[in-house]
Protein backbone atom coordinates (compact mmCIF):
# COMPACT_ATOMS: atom_id res chain seq x y z
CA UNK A 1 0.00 0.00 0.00
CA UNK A 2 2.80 2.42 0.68
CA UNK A 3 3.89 2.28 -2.96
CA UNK A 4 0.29 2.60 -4.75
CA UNK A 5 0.37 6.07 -2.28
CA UNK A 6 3.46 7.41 -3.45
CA UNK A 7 2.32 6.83 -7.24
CA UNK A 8 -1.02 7.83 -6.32
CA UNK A 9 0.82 11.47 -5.24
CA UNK A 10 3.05 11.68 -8.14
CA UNK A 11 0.94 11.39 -10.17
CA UNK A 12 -1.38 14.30 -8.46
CA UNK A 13 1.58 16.23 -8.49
CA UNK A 14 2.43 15.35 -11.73
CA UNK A 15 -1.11 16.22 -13.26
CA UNK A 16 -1.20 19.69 -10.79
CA UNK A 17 1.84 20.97 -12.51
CA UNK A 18 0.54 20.05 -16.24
CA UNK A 19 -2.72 22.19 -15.13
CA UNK A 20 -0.80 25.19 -13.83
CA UNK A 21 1.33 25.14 -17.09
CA UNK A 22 -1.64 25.20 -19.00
CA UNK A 23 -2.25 28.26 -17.38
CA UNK A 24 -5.73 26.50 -16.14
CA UNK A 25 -5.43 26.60 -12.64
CA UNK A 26 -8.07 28.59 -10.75
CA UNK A 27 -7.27 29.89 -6.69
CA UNK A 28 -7.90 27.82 -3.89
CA UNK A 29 -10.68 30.08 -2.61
CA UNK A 30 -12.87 30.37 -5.99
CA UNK A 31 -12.62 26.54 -6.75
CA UNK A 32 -15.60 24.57 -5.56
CA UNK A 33 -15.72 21.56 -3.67
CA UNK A 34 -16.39 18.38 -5.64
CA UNK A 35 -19.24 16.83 -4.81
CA UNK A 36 -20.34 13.00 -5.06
CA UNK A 37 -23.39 12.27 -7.20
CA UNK A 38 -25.97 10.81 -5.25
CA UNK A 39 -27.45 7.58 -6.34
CA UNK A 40 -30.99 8.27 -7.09
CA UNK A 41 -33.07 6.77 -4.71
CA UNK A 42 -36.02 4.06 -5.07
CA UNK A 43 -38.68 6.08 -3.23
CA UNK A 44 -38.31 9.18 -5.93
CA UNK A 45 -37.96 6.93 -8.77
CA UNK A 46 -41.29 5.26 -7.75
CA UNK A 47 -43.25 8.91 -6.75
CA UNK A 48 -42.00 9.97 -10.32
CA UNK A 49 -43.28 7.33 -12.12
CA UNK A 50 -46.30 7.66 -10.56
CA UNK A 51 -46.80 11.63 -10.99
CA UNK A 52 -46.20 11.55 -14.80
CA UNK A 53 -47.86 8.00 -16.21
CA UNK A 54 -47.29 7.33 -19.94
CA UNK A 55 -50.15 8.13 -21.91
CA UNK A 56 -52.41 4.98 -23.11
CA UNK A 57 -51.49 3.53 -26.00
CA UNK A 58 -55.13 2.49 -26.46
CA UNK A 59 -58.49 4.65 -26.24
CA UNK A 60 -62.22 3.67 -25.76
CA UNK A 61 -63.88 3.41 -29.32
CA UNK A 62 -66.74 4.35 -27.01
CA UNK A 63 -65.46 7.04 -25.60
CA UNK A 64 -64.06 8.36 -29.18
CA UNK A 65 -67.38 8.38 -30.61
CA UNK A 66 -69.38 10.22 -28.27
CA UNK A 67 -69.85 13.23 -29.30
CA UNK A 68 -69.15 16.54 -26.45
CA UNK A 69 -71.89 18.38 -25.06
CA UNK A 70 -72.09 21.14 -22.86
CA UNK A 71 -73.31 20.65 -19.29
CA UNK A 72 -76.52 21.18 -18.64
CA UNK A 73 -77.18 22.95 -14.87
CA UNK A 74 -80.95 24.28 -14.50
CA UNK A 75 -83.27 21.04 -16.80
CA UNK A 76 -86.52 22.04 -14.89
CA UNK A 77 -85.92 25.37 -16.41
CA UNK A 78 -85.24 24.30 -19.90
CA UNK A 79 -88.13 21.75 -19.52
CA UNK A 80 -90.92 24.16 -18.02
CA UNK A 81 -89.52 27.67 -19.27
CA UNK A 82 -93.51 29.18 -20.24
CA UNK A 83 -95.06 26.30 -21.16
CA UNK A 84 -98.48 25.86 -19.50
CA UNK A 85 -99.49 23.31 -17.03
CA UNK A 86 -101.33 20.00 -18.36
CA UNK A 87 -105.10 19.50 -17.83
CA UNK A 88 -105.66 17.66 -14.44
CA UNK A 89 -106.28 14.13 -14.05
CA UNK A 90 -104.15 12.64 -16.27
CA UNK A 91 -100.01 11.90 -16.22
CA UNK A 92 -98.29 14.31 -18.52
CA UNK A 93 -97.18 12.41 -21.56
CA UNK A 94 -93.90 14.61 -21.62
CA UNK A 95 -93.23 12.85 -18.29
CA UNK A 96 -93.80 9.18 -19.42
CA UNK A 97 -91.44 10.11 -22.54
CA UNK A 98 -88.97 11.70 -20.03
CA UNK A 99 -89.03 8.50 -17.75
CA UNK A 100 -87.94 6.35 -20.38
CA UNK A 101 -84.39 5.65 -21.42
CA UNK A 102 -82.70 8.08 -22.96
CA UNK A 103 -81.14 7.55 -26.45
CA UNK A 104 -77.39 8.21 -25.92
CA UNK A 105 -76.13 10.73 -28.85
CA UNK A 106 -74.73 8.41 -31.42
CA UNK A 107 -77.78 6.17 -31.81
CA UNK A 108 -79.29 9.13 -31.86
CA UNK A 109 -77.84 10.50 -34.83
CA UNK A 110 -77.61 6.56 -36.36
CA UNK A 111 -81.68 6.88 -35.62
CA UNK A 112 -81.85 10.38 -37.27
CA UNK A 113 -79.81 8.90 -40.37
CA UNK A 114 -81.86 6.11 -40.76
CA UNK A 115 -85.40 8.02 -41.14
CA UNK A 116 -83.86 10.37 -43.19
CA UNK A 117 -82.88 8.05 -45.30
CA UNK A 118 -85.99 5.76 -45.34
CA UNK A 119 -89.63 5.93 -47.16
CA UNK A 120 -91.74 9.05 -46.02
CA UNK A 121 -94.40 8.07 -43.79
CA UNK A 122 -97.66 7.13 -45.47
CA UNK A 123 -100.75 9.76 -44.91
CA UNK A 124 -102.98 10.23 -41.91
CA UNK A 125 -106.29 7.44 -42.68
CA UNK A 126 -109.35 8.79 -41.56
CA UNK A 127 -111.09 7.02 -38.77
CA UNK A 128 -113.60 4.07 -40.30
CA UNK A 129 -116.15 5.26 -38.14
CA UNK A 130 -115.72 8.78 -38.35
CA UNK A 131 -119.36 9.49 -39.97
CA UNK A 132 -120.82 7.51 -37.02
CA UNK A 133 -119.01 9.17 -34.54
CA UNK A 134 -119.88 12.67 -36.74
CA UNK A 135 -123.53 11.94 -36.09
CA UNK A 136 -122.89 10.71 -32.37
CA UNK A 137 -122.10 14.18 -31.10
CA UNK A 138 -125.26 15.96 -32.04
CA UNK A 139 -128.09 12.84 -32.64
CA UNK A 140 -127.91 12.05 -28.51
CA UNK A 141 -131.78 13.51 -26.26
CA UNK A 142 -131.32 15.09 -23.26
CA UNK A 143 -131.98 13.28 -20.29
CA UNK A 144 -131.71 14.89 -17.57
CA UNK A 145 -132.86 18.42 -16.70
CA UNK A 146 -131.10 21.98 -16.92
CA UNK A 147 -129.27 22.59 -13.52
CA UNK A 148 -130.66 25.10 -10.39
CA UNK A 149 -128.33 27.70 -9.04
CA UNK A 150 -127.63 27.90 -5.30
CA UNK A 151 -128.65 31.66 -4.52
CA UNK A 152 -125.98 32.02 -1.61
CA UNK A 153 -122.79 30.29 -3.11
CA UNK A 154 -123.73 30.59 -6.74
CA UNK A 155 -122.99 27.51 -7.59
CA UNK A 156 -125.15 25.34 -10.01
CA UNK A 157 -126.08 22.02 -8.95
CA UNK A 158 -126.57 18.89 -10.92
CA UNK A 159 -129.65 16.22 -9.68
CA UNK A 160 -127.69 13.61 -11.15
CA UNK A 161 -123.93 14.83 -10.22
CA UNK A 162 -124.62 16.40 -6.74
CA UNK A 163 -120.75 16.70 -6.44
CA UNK A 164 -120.22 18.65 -9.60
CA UNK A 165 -121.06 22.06 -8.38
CA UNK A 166 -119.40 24.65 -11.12
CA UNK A 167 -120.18 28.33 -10.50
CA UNK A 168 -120.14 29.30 -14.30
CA UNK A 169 -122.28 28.61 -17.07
CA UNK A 170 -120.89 27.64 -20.37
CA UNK A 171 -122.33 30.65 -21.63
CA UNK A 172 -120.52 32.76 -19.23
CA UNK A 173 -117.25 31.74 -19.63
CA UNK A 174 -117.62 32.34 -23.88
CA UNK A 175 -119.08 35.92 -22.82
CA UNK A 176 -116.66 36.71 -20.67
CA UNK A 177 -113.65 35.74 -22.61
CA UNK A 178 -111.98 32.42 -22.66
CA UNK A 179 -110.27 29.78 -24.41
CA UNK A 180 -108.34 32.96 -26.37
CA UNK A 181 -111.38 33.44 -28.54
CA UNK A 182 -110.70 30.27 -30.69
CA UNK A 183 -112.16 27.15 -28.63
CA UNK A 184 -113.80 26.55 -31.74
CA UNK A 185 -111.93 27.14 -34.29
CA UNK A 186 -111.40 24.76 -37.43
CA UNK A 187 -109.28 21.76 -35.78
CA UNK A 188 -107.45 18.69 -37.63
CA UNK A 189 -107.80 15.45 -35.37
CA UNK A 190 -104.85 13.39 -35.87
CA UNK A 191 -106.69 10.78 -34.60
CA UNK A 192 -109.78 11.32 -36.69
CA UNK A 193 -107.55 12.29 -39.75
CA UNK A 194 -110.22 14.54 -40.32
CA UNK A 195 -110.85 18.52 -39.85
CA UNK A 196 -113.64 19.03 -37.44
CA UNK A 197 -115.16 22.79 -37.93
CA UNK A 198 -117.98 25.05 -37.56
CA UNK A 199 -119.32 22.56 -34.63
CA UNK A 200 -120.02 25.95 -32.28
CA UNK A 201 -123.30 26.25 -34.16
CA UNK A 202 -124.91 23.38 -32.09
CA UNK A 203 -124.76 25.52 -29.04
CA UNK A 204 -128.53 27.27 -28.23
CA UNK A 205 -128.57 30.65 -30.42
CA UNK A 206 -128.90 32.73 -26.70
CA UNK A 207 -125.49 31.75 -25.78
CA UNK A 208 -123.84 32.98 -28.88
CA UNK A 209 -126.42 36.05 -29.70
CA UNK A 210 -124.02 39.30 -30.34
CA UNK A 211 -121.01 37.30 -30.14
CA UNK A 212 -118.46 38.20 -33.22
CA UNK A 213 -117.72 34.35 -34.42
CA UNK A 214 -114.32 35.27 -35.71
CA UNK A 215 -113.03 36.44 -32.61
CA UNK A 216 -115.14 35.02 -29.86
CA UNK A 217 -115.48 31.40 -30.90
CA UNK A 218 -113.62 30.35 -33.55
CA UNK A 219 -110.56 32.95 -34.09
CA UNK A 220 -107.57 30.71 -36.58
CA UNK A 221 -105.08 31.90 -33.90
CA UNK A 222 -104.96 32.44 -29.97
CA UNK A 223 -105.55 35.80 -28.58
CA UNK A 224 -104.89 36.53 -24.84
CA UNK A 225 -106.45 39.83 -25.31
CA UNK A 226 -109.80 38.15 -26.13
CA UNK A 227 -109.56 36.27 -22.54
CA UNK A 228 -111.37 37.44 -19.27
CA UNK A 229 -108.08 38.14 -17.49
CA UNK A 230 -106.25 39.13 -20.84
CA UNK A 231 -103.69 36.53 -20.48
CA UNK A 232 -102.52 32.74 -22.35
CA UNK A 233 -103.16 29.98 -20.73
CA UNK A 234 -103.96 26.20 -21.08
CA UNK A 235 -102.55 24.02 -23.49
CA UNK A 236 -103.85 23.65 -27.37
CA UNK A 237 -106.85 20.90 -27.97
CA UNK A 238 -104.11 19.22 -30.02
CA UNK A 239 -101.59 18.91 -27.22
CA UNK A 240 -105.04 17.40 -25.48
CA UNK A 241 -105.25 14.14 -28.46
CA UNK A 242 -101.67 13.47 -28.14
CA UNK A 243 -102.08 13.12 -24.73
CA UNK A 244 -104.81 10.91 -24.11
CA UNK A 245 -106.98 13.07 -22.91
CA UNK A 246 -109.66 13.04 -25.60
CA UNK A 247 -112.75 11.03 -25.43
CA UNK A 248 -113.72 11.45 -29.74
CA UNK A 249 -116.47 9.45 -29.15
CA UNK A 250 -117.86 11.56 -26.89
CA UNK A 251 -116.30 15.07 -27.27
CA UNK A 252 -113.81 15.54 -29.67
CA UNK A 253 -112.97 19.03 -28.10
CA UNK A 254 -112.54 17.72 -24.80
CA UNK A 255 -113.59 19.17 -21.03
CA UNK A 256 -115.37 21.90 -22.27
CA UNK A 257 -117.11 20.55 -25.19
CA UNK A 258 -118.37 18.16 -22.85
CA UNK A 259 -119.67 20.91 -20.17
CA UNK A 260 -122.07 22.71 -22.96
CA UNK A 261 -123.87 19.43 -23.44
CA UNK A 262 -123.65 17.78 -20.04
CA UNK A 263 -125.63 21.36 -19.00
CA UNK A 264 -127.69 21.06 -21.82
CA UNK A 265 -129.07 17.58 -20.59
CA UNK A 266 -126.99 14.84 -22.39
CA UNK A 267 -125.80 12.01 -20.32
CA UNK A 268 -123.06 8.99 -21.11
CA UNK A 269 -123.45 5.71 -19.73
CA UNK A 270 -120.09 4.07 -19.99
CA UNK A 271 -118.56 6.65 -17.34
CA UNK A 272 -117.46 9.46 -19.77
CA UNK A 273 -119.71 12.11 -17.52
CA UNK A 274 -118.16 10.20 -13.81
CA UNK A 275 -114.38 11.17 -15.54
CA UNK A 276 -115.00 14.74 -16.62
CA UNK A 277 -116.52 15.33 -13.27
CA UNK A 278 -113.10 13.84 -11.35
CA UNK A 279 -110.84 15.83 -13.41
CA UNK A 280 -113.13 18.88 -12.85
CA UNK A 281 -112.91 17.59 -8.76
CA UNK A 282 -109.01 17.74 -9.20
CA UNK A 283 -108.91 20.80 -10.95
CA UNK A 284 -111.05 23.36 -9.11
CA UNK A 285 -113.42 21.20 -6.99
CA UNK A 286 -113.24 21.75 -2.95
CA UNK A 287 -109.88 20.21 -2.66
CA UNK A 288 -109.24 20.60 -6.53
CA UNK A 289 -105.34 22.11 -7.16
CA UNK A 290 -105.88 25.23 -9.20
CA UNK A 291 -108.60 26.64 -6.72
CA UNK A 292 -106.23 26.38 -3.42
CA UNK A 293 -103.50 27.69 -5.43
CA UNK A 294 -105.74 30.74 -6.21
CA UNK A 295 -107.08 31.35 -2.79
CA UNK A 296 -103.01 30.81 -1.17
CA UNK A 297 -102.10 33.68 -3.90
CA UNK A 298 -105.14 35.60 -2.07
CA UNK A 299 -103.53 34.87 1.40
CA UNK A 300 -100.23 35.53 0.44
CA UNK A 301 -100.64 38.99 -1.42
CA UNK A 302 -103.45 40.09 2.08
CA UNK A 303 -106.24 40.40 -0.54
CA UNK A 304 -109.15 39.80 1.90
CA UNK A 305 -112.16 41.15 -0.64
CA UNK A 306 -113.29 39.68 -4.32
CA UNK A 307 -113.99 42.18 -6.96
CA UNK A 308 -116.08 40.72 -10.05
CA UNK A 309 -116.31 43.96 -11.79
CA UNK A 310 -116.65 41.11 -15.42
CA UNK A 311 -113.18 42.39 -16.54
CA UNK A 312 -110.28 41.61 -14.50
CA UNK A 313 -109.19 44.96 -13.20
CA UNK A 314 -108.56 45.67 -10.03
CA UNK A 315 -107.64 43.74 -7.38
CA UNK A 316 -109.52 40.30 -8.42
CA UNK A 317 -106.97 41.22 -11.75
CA UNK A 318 -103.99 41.32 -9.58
CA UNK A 319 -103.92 37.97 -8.15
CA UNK A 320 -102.25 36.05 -10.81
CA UNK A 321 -104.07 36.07 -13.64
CA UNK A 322 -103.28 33.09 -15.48
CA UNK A 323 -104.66 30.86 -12.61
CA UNK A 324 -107.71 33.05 -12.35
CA UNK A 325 -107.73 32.53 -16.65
CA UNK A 326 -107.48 28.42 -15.81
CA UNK A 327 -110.14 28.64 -13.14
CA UNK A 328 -112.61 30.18 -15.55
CA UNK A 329 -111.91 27.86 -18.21
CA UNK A 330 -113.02 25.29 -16.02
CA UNK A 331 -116.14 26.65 -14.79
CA UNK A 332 -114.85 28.51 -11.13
CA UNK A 333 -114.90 31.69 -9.98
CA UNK A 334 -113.04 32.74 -6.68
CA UNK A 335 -116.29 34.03 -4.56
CA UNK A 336 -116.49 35.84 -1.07
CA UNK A 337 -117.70 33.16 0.86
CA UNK A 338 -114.52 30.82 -0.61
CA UNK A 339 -112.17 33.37 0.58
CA UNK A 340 -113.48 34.51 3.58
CA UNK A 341 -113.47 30.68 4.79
CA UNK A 342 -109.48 30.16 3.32
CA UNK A 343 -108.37 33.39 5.29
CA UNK A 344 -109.69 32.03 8.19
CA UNK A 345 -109.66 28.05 8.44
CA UNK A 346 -107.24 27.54 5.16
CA UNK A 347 -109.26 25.54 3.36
């Protein structure tokens, strides 16, 4: 060993003196200290690794295919937005469709490429029966008699319904303003495949004496201004058929179709007239939805007193008008009595 030192230090001397020669030599304080490279260790060979992964060398064909859509944060208000409540009584048909499974976006646009792309759908046939049911809605007797008013509630009463109390005639509710001044107007049953028209002329002349047709009964398009309460409501007689909600062997109109000639004596004996009457229970019948959401807006805003100055100013106008519009349409009226019992026993 004491030999390999004294090389060892030769040649250190050896090699200093080649450097300082060179003229490379740098002062003692200025040089750095060399310092040993430390071996990495497992721990940050592992964390690294684990920080920065190697991308995939395969992808989801799935995943590749679906097309990107922005997110979606307030559905009940892209759902509702203005569009007007369904009739009572029945499930919503835009509910049953939502329910359902939703077609993810590429067999959606497979499904969209395939109709285009296939025969166009054959015509609308017209019902086989459609004369017979034609002549059903006018050919029926009456058989029972015109209803009596309660003087003190003003309701009309029914011998044959005694729960169906309504407190507004059918001729009322077309003098007064309703239904946007078209109830009547020409309308193409997709279920008939037929245009039913002009069918406002079977009502008794006195309802419709100095009423303007065109405007009052069977205007082409809706006008709010024509209602009671000057606003839109409802939803159109054709949003009614798609539902379900029709009865075309009975009324092809619907509920209030069916209210001009169950007043005017006609009666249904498969259970047509025990239906209408729920849904009208429902709607605005002692418990019925719309009417305790009327009298709650009452409550709410500390309107104690009903004005029924027959053209929704002041304060009857006040109290949200499109429920007081629905209401009407279905043959109910807020009265005193009715409020004056909500303030104080809520119900």
């Amino acid at each position: 060993m004491d030999g390999y030192e004294a090389r060892r230090r030769a040649n250190i001397k050896r090699n200093a003196a080649l450097v300082q020669d060179l003229g490379l030599a740098e002062d003692d304080d200025k040089a750095p200290e060399p310092k040993a490279a430390a071996a990495p260790s497992s721990s940050t060979s592992k964390r690294r690794k684990l920080l920065d992964p190697a991308p995939p060398t395969r992808a989801s064909r799935r995943l590749a295919s679906a097309p990107s859509r922005p997110p979606t944060y307030n559905e009940d208000a892209l759902v509702k937005q203005t569009e007007p409540e369904p009739e009572p009584g029945r499930r919503s048909s835009r509910a049953t469709t939502t329910a359902k499974t939703k077609t993810t976006g590429a067999a959606a646009a497979s499904k969209k490429a395939k109709v285009e792309h296939s025969s166009p759908p054959p015509p609308p046939r017209t019902h086989p029966d459609l004369e017979a049911l034609r002549a059903g809605w006018t050919s029926w007797t009456p058989a029972a008699p015109a209803p009596t008013r309660d003087e003190t509630t003003g309701e009309y009463r029914f011998a044959s319904h005694p729960d169906f109390r309504p407190n507004k005639s059918p001729e009322a509710i077309l003098r007064e303003g309703a239904f946007g001044g078209g109830y009547f107007r020409p309308l193409y049953s997709a279920w008939l495949g037929a245009t039913v028209e002009g069918d406002w002329r079977e009502l008794p002349a006195a309802w419709t004496a100095g009423l303007d047709p065109d405007k009052q009964l069977a205007a082409p398009a809706y006008d709010p201004a024509a209602n009671k309460f000057g606003v839109r409501c409802g939803q159109s007689i054709e949003a009614w058929e798609a539902a379900g909600w029709i009865a075309h062997e009975h009324d092809v109109r619907g509920w209030f179709q069916w209210y001009c000639r169950f007043w005017r004596g006609r009666r249904c004996a498969d259970g047509e007239d025990e239906r209408q009457v729920a849904r009208w229970k429902k709607c605005v019948g002692e418990t019925g939805r719309w009417r305790r959401i009327l009298l709650k807006r009452y409550v709410q805003m500390g309107v104690r007193s009903v004005f029924d100055d027959g053209d929704g100013d002041g304060e009857r106008g006040e109290v949200s008008p499109v429920v007081h519009q629905t209401c009407h349409h279905w043959a109910y009226e807020v009265r005193q009595e009715a409020l004056d019992r909500f303030w104080a026993e809520g119900k």
